[in-house]
N, C-alpha and C. Protein backbone atom coordinates (compact mmCIF):
# COMPACT_ATOMS: atom_id res chain seq x y z
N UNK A 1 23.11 -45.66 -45.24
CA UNK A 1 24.30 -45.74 -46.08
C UNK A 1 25.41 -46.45 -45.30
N UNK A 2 26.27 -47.30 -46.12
CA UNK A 2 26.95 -48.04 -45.63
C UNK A 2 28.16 -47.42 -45.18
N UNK A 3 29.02 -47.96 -43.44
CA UNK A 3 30.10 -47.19 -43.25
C UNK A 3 31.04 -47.39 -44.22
N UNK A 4 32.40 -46.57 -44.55
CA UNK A 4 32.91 -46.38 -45.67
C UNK A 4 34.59 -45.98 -44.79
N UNK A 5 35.45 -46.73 -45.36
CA UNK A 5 36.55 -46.30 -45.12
C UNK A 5 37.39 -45.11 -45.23
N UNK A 6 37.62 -44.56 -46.46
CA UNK A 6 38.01 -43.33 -46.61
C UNK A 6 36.98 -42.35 -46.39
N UNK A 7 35.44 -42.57 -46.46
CA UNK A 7 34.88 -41.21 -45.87
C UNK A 7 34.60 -40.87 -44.24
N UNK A 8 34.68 -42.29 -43.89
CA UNK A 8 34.07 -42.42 -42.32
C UNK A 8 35.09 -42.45 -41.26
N UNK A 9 36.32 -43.89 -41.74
CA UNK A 9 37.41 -43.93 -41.19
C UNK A 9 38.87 -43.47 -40.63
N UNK A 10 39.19 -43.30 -41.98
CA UNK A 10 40.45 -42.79 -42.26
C UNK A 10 40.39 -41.13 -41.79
N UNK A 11 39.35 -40.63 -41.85
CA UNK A 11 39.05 -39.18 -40.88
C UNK A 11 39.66 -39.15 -39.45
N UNK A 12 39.26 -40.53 -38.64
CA UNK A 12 39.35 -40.27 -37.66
C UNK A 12 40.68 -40.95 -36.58
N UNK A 13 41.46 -40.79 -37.73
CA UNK A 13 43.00 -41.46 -37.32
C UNK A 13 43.52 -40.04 -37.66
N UNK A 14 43.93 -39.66 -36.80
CA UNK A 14 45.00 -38.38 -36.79
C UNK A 14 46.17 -38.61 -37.33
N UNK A 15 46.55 -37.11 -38.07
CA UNK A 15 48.73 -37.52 -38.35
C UNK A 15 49.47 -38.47 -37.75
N UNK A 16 49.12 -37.90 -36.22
CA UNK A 16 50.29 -38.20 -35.89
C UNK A 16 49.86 -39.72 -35.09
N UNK A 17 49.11 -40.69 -35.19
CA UNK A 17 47.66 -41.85 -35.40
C UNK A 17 49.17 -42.19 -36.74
N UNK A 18 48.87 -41.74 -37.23
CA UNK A 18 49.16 -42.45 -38.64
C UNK A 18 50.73 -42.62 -38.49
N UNK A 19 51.43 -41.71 -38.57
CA UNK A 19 52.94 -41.66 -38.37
C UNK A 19 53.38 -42.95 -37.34
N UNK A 20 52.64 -42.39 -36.34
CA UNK A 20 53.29 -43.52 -35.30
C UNK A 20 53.30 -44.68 -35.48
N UNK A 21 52.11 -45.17 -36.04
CA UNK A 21 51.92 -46.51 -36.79
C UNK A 21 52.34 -46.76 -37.74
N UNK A 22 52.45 -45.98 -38.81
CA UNK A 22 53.75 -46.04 -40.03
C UNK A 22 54.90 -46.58 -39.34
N UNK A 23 55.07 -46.50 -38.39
CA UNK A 23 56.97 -47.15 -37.46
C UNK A 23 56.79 -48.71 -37.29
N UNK A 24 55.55 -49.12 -37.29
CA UNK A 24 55.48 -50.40 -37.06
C UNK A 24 54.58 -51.13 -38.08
N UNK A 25 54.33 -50.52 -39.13
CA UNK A 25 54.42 -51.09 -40.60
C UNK A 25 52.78 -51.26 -40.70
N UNK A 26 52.19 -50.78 -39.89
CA UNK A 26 50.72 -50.11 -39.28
C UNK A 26 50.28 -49.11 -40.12
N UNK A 27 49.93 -49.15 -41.50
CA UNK A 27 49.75 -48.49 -42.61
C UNK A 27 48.30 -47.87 -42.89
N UNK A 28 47.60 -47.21 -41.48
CA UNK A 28 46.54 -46.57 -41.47
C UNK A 28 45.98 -45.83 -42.44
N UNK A 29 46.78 -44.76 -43.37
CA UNK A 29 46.30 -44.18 -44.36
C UNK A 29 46.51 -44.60 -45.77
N UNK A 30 46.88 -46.13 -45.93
CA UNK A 30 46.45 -46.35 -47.43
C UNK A 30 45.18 -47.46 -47.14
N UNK A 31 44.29 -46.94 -48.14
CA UNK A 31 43.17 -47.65 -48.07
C UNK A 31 43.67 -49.40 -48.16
N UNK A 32 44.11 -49.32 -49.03
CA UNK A 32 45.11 -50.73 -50.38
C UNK A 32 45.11 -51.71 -48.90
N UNK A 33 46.24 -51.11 -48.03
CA UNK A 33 46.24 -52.17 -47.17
C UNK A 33 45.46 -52.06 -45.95
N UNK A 34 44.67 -51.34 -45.78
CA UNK A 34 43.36 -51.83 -44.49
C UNK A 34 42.37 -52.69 -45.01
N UNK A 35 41.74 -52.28 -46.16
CA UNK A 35 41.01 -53.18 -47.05
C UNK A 35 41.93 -54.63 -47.35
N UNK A 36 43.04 -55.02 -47.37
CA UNK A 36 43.42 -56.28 -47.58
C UNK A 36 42.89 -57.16 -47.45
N UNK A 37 42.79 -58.29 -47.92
CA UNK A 37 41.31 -59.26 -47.55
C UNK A 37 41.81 -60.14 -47.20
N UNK A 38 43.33 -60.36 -47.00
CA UNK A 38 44.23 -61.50 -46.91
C UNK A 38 43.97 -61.56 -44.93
N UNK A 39 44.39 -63.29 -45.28
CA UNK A 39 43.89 -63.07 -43.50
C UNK A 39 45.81 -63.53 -42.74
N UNK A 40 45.76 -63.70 -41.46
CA UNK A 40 47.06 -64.30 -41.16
C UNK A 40 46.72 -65.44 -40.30
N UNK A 41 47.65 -65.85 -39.15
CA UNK A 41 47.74 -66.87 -38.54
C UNK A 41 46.59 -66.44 -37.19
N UNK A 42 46.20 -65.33 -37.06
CA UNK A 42 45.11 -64.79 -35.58
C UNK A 42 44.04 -64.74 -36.59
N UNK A 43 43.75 -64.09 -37.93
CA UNK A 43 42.40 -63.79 -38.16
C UNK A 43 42.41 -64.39 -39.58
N UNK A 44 40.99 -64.57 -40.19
CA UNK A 44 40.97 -65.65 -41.25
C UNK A 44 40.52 -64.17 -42.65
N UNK A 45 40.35 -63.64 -42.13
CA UNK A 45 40.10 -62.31 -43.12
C UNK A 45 40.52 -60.93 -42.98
N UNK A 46 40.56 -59.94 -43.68
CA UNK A 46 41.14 -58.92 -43.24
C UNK A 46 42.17 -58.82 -42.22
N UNK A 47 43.28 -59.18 -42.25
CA UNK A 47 43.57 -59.19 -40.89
C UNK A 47 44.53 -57.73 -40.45
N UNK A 48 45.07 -56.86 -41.42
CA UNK A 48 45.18 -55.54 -40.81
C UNK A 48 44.12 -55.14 -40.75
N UNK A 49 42.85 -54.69 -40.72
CA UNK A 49 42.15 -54.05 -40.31
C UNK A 49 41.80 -54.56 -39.08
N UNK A 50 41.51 -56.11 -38.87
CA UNK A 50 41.18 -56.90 -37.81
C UNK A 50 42.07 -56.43 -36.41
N UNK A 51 43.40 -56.95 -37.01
CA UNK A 51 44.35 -55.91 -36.00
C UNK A 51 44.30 -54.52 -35.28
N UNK A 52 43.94 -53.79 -36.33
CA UNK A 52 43.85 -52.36 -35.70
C UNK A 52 42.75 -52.53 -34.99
N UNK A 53 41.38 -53.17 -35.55
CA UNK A 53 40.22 -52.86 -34.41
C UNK A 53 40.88 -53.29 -33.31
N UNK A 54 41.02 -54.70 -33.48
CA UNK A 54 41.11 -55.23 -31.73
C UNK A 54 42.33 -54.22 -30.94
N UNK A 55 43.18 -53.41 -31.45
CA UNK A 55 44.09 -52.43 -30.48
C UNK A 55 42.81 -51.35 -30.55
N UNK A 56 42.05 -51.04 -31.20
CA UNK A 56 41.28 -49.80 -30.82
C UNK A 56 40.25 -50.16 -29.46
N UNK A 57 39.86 -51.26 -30.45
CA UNK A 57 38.49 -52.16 -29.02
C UNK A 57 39.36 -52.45 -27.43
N UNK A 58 40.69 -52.50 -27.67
CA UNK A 58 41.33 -53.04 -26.24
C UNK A 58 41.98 -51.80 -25.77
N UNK A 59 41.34 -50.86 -26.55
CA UNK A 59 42.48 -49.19 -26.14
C UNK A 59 44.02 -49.28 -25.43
N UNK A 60 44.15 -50.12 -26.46
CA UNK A 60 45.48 -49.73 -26.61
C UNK A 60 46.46 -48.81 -27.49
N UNK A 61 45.22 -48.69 -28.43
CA UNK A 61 45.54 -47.53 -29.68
C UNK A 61 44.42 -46.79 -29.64
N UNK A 62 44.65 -45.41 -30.07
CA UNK A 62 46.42 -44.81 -29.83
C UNK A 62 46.84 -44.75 -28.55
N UNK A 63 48.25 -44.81 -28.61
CA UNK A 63 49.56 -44.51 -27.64
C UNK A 63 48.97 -43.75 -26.68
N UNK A 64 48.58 -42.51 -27.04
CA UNK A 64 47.94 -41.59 -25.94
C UNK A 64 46.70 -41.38 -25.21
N UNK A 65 45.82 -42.15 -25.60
CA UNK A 65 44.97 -42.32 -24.95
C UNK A 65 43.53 -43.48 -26.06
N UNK A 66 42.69 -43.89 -25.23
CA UNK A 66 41.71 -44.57 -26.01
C UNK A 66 40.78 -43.29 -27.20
N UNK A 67 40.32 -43.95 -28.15
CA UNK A 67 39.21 -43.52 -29.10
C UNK A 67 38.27 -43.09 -28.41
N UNK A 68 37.17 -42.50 -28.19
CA UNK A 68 35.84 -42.48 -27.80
C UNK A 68 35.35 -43.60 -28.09
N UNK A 69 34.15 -44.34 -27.24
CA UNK A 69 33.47 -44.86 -27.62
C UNK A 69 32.72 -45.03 -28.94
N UNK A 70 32.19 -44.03 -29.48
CA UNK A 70 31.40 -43.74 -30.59
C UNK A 70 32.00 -43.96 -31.75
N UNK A 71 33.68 -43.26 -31.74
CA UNK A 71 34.29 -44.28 -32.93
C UNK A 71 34.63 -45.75 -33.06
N UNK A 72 35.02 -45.96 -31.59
CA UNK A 72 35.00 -47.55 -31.96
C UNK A 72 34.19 -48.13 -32.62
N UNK A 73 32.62 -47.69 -31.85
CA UNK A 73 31.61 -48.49 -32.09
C UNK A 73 31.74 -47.95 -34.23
N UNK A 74 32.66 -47.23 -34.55
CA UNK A 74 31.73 -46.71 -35.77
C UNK A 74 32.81 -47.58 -36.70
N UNK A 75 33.92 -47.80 -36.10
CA UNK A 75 35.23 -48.54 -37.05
C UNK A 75 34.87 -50.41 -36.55
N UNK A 76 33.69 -50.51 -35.65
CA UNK A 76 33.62 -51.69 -35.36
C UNK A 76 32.24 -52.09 -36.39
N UNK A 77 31.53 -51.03 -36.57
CA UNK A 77 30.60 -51.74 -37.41
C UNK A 77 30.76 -51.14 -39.02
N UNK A 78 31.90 -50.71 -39.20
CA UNK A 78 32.56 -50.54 -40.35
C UNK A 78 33.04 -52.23 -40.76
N UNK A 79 33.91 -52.90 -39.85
CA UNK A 79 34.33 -54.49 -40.02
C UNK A 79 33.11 -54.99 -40.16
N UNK A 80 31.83 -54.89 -39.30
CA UNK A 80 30.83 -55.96 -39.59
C UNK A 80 30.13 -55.50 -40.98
N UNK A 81 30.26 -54.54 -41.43
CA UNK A 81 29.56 -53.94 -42.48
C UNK A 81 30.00 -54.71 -43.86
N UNK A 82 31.50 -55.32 -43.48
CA UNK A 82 32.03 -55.57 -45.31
C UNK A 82 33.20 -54.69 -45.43
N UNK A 83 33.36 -54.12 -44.22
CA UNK A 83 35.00 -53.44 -44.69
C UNK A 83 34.84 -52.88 -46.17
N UNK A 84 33.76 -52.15 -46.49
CA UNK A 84 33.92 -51.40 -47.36
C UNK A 84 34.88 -49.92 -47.64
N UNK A 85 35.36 -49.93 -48.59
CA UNK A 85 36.41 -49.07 -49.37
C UNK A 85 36.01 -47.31 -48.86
């Protein structure tokens, strides 16, 4: 079964994951805009979601410390999957 954003993802961004990034317009808990398909001037598709991986993949997010491995790998093959909903 394919990874899935609101059942797989969005779990594993905490409140306060979300809040903090709410300050910088980093809109983790609406599906609407991680799914965006619009790309920008760094990525040609998705590019908030694109964004957040590469701060998760470069642990720089979150603030307090890196993801586990296991989620990266699970929000990284969530992007190769189709960024499904």
């Amino acid at each position: 079964m394919a990874t899935s954003y609101n059942k797989d993802i969005l779990p594993l961004f905490r409140p306060q994951d979300v809040q903090c990034m709410s300050r910088a317009r980093v809109l983790l808990d609406q599906a609407q805009w991680m799914l965006d398909p619009a790309g920008d001037v760094r990525f040609a598709d998705h590019a908030n979601a694109r964004l957040v991986g590469e701060k998760l993949a470069d642990k720089s997010m979150p603030p307090d410390g890196p993801w586990p491995a296991d989620h990266i790998a699970l929000y990284l093959d969530w992007m190769a999957g189709g960024f499904a909903a």
